[in-house]
N, C-alpha and C. Protein backbone atom coordinates (compact mmCIF):
# COMPACT_ATOMS: atom_id res chain seq x y z
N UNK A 1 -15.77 23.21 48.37
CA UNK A 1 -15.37 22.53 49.61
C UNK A 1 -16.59 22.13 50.43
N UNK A 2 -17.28 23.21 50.33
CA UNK A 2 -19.20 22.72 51.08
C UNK A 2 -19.24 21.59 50.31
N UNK A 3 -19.23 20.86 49.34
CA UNK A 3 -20.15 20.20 48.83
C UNK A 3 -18.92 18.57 49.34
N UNK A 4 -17.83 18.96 48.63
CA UNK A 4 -17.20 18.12 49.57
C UNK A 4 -17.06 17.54 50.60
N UNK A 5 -17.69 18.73 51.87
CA UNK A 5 -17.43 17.72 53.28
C UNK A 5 -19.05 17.40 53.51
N UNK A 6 -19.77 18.35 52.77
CA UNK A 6 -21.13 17.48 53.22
C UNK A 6 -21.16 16.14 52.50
N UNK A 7 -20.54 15.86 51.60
CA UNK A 7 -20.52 14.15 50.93
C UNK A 7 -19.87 13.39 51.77
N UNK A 8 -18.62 13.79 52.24
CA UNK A 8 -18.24 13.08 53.44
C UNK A 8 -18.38 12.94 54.37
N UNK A 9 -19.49 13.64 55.06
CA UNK A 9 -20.32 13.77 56.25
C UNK A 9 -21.39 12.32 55.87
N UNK A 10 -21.85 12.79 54.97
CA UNK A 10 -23.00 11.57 54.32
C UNK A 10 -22.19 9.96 54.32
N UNK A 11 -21.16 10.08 53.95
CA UNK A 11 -19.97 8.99 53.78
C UNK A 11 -20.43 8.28 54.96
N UNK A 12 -19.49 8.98 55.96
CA UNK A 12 -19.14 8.32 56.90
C UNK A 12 -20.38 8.51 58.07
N UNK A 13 -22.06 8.79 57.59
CA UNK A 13 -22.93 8.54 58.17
C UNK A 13 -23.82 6.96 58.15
N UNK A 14 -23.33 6.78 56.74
CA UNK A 14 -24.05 5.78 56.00
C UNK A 14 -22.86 4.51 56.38
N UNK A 15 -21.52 4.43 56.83
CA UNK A 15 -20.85 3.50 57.04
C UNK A 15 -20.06 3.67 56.19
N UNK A 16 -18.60 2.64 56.48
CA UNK A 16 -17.62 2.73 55.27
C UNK A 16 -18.01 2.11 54.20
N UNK A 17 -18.74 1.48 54.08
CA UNK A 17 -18.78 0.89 52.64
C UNK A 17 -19.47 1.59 51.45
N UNK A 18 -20.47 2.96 52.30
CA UNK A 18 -20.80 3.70 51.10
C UNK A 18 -19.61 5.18 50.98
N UNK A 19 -18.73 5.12 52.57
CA UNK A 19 -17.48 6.35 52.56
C UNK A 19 -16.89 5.81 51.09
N UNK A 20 -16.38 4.76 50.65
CA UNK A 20 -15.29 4.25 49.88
C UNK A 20 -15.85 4.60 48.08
N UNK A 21 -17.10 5.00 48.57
CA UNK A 21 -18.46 5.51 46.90
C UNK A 21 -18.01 6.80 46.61
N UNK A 22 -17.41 7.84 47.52
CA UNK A 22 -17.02 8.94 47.27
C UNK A 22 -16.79 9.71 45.91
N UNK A 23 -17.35 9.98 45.14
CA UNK A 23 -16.14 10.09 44.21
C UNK A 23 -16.47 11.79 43.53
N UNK A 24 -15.31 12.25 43.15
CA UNK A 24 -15.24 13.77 43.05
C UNK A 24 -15.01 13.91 41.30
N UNK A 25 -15.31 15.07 40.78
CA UNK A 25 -15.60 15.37 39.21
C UNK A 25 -15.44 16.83 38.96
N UNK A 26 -15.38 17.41 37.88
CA UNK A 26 -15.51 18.91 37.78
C UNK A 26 -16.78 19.41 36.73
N UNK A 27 -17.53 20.28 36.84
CA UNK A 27 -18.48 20.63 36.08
C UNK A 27 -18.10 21.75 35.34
N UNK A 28 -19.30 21.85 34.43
CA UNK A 28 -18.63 22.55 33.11
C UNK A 28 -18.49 24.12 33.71
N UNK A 29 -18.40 24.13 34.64
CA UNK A 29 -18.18 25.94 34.97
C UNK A 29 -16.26 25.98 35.87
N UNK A 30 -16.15 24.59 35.62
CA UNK A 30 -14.78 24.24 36.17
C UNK A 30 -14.80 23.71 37.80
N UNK A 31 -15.55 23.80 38.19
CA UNK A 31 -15.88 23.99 40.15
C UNK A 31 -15.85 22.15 40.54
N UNK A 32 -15.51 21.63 41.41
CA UNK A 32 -15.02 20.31 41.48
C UNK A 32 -16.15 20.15 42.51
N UNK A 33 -16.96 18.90 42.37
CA UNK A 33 -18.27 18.62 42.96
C UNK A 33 -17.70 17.12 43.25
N UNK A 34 -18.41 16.83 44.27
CA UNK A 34 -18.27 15.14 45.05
C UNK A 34 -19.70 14.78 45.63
N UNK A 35 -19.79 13.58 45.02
CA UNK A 35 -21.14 12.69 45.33
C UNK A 35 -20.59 11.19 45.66
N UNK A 36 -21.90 10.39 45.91
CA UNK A 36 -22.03 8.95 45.66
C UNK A 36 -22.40 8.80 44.38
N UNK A 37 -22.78 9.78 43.35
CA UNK A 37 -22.82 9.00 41.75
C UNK A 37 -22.48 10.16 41.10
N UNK A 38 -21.68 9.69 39.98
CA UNK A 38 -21.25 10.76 39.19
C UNK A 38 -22.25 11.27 37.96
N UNK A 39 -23.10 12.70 38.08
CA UNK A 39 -23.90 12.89 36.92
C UNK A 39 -23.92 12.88 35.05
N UNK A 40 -24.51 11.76 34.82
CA UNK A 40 -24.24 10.74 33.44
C UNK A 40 -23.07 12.24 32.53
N UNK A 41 -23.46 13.25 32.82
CA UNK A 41 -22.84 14.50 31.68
C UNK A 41 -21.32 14.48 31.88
N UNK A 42 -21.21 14.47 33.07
CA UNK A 42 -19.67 13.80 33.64
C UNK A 42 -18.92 12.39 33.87
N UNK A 43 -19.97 11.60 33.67
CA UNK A 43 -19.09 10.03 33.55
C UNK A 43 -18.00 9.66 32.79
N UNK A 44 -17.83 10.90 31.90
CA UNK A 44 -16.74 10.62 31.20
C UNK A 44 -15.84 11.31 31.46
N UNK A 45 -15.34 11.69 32.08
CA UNK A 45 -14.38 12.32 32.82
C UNK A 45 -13.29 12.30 33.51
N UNK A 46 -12.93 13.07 34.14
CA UNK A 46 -11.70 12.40 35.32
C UNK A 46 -12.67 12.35 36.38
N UNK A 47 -12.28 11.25 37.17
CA UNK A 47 -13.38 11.17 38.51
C UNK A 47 -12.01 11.03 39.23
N UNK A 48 -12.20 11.25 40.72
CA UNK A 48 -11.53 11.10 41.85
C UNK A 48 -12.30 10.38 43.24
N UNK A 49 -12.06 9.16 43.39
CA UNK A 49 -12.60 8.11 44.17
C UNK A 49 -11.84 8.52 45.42
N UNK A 50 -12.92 8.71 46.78
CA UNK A 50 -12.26 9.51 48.27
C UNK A 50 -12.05 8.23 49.09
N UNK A 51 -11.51 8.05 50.11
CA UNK A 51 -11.61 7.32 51.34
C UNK A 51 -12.91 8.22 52.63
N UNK A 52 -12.58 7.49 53.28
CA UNK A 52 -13.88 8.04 54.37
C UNK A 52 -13.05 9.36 54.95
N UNK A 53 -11.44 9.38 55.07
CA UNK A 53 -10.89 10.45 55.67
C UNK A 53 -10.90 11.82 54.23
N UNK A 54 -11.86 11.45 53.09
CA UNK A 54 -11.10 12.54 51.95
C UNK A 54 -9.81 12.53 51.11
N UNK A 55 -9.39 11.34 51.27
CA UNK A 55 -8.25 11.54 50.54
C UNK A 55 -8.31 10.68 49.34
N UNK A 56 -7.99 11.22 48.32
CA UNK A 56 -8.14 10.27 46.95
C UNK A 56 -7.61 9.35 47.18
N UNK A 57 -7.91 8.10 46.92
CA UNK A 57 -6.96 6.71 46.74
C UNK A 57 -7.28 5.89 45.25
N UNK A 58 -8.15 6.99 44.44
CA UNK A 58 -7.98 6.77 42.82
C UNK A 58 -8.65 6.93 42.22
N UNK A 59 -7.49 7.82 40.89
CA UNK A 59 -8.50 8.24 39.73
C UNK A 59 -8.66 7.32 38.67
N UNK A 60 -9.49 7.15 37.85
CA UNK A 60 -10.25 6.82 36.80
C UNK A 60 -9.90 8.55 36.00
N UNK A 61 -8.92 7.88 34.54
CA UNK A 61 -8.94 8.81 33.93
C UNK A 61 -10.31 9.28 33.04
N UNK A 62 -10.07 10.22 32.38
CA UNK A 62 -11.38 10.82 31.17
C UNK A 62 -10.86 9.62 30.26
N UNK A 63 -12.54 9.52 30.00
CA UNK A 63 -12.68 8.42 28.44
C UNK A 63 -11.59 9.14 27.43
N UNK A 64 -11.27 8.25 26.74
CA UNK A 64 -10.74 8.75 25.04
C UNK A 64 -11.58 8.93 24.52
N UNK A 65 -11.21 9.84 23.43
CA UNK A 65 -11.93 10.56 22.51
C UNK A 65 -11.55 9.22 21.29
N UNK A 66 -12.45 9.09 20.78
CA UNK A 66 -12.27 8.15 19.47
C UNK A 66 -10.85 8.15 18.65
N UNK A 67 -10.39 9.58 18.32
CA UNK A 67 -9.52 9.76 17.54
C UNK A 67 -8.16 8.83 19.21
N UNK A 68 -8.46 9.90 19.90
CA UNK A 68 -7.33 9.02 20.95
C UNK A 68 -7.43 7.55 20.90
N UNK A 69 -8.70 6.79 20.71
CA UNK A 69 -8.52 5.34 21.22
C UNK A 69 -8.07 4.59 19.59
N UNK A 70 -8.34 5.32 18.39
CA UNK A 70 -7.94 4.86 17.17
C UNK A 70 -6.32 5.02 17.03
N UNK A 71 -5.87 6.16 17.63
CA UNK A 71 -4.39 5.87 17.69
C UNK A 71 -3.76 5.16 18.66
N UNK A 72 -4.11 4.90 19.65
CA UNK A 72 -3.93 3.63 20.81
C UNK A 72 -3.96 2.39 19.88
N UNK A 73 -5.13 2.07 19.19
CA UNK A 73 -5.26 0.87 18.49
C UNK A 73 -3.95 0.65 17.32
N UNK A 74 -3.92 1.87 16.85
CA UNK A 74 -3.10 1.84 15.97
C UNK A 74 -1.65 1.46 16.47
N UNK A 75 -1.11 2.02 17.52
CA UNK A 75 0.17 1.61 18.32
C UNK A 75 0.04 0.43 18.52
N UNK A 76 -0.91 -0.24 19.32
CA UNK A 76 -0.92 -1.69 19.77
C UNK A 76 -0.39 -2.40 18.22
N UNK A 77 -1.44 -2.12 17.47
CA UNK A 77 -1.03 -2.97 16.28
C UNK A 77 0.32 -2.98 15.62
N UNK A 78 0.91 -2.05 15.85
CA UNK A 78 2.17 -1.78 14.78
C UNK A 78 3.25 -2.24 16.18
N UNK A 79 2.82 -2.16 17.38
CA UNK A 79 3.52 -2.98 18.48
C UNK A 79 3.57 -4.90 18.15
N UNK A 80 2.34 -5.34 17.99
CA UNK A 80 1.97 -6.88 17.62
C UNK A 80 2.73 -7.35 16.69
N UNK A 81 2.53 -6.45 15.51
CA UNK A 81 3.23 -6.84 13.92
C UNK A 81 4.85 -6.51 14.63
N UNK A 82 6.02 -5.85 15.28
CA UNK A 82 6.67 -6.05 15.50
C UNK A 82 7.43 -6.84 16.70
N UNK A 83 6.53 -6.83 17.10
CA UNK A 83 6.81 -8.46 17.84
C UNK A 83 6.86 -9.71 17.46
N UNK A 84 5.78 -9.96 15.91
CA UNK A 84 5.38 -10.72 15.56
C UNK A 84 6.93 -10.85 14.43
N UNK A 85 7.07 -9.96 14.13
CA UNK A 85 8.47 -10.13 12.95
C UNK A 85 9.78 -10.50 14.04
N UNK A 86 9.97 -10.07 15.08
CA UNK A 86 11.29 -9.97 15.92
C UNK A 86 10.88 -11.59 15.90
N UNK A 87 9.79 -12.54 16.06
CA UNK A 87 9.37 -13.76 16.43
C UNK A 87 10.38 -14.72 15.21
N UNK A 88 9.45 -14.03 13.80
CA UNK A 88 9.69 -14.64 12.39
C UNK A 88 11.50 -14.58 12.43
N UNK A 89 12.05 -13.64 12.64
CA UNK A 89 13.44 -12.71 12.64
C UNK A 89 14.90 -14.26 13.21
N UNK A 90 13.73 -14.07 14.31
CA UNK A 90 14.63 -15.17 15.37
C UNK A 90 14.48 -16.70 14.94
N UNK A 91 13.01 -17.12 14.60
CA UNK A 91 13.06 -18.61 14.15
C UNK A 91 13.97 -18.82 12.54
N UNK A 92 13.51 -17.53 12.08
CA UNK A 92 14.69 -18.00 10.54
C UNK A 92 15.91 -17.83 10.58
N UNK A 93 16.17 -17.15 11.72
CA UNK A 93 17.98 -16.65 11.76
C UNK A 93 18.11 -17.31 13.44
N UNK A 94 18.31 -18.70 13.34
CA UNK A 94 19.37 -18.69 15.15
C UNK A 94 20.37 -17.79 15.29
N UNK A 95 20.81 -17.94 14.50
CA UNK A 95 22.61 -17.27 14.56
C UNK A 95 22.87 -15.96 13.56
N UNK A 96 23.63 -15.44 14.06
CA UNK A 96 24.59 -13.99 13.24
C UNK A 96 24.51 -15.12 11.76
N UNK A 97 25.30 -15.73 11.75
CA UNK A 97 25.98 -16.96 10.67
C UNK A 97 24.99 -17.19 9.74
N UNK A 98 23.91 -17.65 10.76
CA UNK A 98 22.54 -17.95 9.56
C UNK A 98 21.81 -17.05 8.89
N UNK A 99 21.56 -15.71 8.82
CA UNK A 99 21.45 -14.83 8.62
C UNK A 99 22.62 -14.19 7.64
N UNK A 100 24.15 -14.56 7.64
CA UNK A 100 24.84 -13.99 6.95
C UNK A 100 25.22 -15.05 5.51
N UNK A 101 24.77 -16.22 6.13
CA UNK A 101 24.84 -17.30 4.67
C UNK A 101 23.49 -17.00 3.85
N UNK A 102 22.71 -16.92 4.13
CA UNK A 102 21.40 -16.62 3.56
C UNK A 102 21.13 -15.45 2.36
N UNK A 103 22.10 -14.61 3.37
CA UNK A 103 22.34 -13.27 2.46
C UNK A 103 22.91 -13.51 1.10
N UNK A 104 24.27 -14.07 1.64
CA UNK A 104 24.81 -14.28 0.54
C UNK A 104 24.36 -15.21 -0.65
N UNK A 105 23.46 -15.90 -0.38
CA UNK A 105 22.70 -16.87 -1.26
C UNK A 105 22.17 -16.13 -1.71
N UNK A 106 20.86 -15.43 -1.25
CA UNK A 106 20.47 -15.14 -1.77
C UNK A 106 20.46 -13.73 -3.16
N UNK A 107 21.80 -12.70 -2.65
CA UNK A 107 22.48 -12.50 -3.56
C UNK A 107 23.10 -12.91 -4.71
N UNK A 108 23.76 -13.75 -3.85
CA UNK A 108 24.73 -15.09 -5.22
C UNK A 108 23.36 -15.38 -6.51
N UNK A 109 22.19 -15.28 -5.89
CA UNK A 109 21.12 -15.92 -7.08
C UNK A 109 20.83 -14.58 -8.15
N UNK A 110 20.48 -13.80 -7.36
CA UNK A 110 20.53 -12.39 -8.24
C UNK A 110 20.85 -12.06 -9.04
N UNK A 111 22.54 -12.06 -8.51
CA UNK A 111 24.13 -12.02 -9.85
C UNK A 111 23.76 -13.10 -10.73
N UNK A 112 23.50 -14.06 -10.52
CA UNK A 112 23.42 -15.46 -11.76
C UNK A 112 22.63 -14.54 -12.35
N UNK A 113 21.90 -14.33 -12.23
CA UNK A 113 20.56 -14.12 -13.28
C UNK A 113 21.02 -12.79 -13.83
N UNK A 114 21.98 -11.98 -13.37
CA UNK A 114 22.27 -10.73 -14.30
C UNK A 114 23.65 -11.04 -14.74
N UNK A 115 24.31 -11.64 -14.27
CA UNK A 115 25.22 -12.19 -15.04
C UNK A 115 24.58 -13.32 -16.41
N UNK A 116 23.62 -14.28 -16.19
CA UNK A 116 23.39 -14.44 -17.74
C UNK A 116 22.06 -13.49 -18.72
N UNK A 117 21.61 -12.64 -18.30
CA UNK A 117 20.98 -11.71 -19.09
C UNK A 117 22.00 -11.09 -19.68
N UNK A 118 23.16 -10.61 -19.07
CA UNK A 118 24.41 -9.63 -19.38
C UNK A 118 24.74 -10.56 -20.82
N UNK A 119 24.72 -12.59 -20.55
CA UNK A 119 25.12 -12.85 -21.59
C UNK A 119 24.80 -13.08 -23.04
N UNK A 120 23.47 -12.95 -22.43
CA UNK A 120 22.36 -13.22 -23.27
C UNK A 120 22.42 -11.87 -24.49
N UNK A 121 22.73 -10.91 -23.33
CA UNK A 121 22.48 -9.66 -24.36
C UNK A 121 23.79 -9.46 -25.37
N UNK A 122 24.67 -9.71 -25.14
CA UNK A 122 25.84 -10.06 -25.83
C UNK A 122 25.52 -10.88 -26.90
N UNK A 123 25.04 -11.72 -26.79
CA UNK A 123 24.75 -12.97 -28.29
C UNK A 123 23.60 -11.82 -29.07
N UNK A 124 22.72 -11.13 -28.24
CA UNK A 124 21.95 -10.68 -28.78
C UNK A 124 22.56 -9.08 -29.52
N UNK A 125 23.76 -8.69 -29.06
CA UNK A 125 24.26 -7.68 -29.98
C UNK A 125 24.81 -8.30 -31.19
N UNK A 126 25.61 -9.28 -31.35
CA UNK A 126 26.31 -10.27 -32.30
C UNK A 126 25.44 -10.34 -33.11
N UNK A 127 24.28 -10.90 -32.53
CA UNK A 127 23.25 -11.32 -33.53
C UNK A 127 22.81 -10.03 -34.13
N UNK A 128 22.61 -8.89 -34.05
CA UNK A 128 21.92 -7.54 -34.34
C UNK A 128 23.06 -7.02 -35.05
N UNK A 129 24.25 -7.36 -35.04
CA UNK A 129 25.42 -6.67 -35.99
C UNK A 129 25.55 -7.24 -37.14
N UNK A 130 25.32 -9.22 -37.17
CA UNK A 130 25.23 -9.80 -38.16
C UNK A 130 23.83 -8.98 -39.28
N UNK A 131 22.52 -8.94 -38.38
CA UNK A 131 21.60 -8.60 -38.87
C UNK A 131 21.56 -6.98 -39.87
N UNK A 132 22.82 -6.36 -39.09
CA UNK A 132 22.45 -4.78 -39.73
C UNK A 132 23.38 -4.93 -40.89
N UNK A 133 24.14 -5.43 -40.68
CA UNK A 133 24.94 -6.03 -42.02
C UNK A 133 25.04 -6.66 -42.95
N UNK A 134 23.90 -7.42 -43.06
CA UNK A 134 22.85 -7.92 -43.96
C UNK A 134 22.14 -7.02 -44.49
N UNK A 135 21.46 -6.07 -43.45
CA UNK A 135 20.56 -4.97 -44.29
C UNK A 135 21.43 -3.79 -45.05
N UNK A 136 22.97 -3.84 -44.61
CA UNK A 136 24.03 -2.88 -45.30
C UNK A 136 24.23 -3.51 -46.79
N UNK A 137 24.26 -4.53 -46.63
CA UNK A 137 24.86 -5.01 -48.00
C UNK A 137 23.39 -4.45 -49.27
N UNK A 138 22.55 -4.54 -48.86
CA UNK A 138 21.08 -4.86 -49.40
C UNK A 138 20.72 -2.85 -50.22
N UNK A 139 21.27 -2.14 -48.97
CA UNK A 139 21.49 -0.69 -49.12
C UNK A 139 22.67 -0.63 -49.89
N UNK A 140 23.87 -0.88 -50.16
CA UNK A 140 24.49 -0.83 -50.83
C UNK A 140 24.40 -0.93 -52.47
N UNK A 141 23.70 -2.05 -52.50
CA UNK A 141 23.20 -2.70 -53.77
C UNK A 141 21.93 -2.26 -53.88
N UNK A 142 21.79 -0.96 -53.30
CA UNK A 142 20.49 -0.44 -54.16
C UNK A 142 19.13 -1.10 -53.76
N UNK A 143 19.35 -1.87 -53.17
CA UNK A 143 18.03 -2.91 -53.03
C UNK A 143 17.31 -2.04 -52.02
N UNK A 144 15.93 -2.57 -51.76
CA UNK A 144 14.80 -2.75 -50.26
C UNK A 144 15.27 -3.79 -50.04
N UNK A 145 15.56 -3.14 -48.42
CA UNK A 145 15.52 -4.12 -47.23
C UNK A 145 14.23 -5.01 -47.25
N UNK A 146 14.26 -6.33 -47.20
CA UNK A 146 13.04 -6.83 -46.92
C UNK A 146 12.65 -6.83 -45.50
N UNK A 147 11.19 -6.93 -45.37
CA UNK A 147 10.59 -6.63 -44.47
C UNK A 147 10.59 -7.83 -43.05
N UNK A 148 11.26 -8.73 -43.84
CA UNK A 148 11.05 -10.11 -42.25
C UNK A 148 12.50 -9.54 -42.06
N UNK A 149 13.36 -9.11 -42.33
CA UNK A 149 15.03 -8.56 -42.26
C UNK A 149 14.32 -7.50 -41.28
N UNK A 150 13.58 -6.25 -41.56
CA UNK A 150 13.79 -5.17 -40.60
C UNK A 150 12.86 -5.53 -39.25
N UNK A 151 11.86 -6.67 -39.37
CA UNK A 151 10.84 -7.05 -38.68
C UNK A 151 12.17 -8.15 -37.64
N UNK A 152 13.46 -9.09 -37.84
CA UNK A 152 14.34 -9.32 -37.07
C UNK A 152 14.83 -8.55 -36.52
N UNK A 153 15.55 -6.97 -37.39
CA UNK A 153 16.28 -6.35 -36.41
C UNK A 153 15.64 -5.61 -35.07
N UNK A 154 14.69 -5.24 -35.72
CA UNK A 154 13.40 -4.59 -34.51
C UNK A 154 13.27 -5.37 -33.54
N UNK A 155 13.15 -6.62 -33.37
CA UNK A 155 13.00 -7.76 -32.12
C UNK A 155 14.07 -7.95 -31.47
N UNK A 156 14.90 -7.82 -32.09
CA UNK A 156 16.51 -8.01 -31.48
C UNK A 156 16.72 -6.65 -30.45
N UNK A 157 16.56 -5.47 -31.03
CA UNK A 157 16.49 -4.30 -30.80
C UNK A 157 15.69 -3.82 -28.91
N UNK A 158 14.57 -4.51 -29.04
CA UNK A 158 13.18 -4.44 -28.32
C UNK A 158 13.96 -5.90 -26.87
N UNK A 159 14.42 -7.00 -27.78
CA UNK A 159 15.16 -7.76 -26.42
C UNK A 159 16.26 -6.96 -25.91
N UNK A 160 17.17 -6.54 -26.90
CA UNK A 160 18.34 -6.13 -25.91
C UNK A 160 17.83 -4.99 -24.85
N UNK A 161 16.66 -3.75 -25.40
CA UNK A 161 16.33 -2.52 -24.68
C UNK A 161 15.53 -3.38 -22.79
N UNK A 162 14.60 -4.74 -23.23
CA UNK A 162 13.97 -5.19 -22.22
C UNK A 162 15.12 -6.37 -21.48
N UNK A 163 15.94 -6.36 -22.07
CA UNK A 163 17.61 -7.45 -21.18
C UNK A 163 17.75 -6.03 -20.23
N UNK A 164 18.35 -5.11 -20.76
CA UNK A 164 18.82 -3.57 -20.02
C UNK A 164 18.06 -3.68 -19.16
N UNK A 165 16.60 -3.19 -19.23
CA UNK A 165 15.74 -3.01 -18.22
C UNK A 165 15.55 -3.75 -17.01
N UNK A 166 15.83 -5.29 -17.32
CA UNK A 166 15.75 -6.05 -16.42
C UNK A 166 16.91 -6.41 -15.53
N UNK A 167 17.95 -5.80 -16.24
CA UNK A 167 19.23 -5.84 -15.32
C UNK A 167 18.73 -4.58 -14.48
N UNK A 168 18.41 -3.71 -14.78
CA UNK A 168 18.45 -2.11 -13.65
C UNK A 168 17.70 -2.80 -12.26
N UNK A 169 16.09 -3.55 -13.01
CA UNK A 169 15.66 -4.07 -12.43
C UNK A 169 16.24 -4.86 -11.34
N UNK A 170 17.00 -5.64 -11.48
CA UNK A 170 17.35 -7.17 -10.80
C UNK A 170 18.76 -5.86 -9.82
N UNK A 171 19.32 -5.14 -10.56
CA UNK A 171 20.48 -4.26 -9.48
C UNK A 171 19.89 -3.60 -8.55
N UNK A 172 18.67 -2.92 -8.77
CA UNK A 172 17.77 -2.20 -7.72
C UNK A 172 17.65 -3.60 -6.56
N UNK A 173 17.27 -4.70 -6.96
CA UNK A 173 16.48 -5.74 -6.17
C UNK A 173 18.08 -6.06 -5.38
N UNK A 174 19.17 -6.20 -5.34
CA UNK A 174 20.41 -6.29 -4.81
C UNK A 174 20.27 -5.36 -3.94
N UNK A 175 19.96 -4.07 -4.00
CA UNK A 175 20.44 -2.82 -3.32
C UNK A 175 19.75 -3.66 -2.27
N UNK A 176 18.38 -3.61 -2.27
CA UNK A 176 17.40 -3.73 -1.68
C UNK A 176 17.36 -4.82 -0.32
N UNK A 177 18.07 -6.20 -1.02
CA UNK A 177 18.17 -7.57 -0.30
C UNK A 177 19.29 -6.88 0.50
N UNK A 178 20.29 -6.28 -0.16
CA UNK A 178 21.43 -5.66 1.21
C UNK A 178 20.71 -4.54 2.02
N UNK A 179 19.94 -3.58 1.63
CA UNK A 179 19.41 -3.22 3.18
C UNK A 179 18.87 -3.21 3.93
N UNK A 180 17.64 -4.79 3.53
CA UNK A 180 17.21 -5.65 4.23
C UNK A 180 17.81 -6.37 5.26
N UNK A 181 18.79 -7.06 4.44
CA UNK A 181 19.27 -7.83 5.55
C UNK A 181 20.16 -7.07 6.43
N UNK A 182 20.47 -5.58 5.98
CA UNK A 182 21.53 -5.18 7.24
C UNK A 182 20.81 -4.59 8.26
N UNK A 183 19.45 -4.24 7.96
CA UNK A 183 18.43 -3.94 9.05
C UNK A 183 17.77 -5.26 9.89
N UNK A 184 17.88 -6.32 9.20
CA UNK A 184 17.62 -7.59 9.97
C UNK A 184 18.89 -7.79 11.01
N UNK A 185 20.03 -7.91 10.38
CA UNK A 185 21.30 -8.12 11.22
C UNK A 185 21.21 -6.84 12.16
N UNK A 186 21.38 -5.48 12.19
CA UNK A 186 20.97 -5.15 13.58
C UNK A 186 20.29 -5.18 14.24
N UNK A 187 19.25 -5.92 13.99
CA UNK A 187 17.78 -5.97 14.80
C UNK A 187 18.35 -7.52 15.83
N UNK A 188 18.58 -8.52 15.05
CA UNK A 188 19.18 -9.74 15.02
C UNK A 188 19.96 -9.70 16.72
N UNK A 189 21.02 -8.53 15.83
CA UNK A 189 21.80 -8.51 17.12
C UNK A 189 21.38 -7.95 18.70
N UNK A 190 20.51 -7.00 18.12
CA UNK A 190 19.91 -6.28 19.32
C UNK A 190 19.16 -7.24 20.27
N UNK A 191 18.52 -8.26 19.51
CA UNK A 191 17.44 -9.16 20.51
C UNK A 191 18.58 -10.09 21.01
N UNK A 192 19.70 -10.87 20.30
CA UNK A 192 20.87 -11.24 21.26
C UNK A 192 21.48 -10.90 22.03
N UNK A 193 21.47 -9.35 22.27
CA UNK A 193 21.73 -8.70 23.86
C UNK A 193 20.83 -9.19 24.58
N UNK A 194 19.34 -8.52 24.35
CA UNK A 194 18.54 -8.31 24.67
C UNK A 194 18.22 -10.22 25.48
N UNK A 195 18.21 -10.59 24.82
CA UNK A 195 18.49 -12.31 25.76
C UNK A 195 19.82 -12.14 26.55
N UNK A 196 20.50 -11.87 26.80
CA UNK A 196 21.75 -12.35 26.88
C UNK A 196 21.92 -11.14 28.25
N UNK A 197 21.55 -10.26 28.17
CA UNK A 197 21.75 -9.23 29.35
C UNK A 197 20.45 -10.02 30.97
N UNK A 198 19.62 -11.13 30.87
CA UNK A 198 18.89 -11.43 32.08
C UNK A 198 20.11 -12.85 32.55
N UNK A 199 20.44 -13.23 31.66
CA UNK A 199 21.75 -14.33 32.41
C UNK A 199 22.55 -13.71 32.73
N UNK A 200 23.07 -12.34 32.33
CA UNK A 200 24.61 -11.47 32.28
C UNK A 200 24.36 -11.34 34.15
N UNK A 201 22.68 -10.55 34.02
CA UNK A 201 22.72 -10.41 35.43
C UNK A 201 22.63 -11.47 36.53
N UNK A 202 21.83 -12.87 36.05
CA UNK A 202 21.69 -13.60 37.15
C UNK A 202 22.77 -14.23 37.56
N UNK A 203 23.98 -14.29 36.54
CA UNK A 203 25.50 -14.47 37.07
C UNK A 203 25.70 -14.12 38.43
N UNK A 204 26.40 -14.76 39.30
CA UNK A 204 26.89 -14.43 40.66
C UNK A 204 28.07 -13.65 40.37
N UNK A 205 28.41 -12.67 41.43
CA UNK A 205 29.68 -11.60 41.25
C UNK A 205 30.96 -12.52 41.72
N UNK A 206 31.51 -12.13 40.92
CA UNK A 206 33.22 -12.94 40.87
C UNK A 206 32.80 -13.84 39.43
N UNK A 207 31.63 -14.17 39.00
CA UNK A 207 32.31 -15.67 37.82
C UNK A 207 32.63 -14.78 37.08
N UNK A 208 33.39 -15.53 35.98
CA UNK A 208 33.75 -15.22 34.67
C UNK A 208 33.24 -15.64 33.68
């Protein structure tokens, strides 16, 4: 408190314009000290800026610590990028509608394509039954299978296993486009409140 009112003694000796320099800090033994300059070991700190009567009229928080200002940065950014998508969100979807035809397109394209792999693989079992039945007759009669015969069924074999695969494939990618877009559609909707609630209020009381 000595050190306090003798700074403000000094303050308001020197005029208000050096009273308003005030500014108060704590040192490393914890004890709260007030000058006209804050000592460089404490500039980073919390300071407390006085008036000529002593009364704070503002702090200046403590610097961030790196790790603090890297996660600040990090928020801002993942703040930008979702602003920046709510932006993308709204110019590709005006409407609920546009957003719900889209979907379905782009589904509808999906199914084509596993609906004709589905058919593809079908010709390709036909074809692999003709083929093993060729190599039955060949076993029957005692013969060797020839080798461009087991070198067909193997390819046939290797398409239908990579048709399969690419259907799991292409059904995963369905799941996917639907819980995309149902996280777009509530987002969608949320920013259409979100417009729609500053007219709700500037309405005059009584319209409809």
């Amino acid at each position: 408190m000595a050190g306090l009112l003798l700074a403000a003694l000094l303050a308001l000796a020197a005029g208000p314009a050096l009273a308003l320099r005030i500014k108060c800090w704590v040192n490393d033994e914890g004890v709260r000290e007030c000058g006209q300059a804050v000592p460089p070991e404490y500039a980073q700190g919390r300071i407390e800026i006085l008036n000529e009567r002593g009364v704070v009229v503002e702090v200046q928080p403590p610097a961030k610590t790196p790790e603090e200002a890297a996660r600040e940065a990090e928020l801002a950014r993942k703040r930008r990028e979702a602003e920046e998508r709510d932006r993308l969100l709204l110019r590709a979807y005006p409407t609920e509608r546009d957003l719900l035809i889209a979907r379905d397109n782009r589904l509808e394209a999906i199914q084509s394509i596993i609906d004709l792999t589905h058919s593809n693989t079908r010709a390709l079992q036909r074809q692999l039954e003709e083929l093993e039945a060729r190599a039955a007759s060949y076993e029957r009669a005692g013969k060797k299978i020839p080798d461009p015969l087991l070198d067909d069924i193997r390819r046939v074999r290797i398409q239908m296993d990579n048709n399969r695969q690419f259907i799991a494939t292409k059904e995963k990618e369905k799941k996917a486009v639907e819980k995309q877009f149902a996280a777009d559609l509530a987002r969608l909707r949320e920013l259409t409140r979100q417009r729609l609630r500053p007219r709700q209020a500037e309405k005059p009381a009584g319209d409809s």
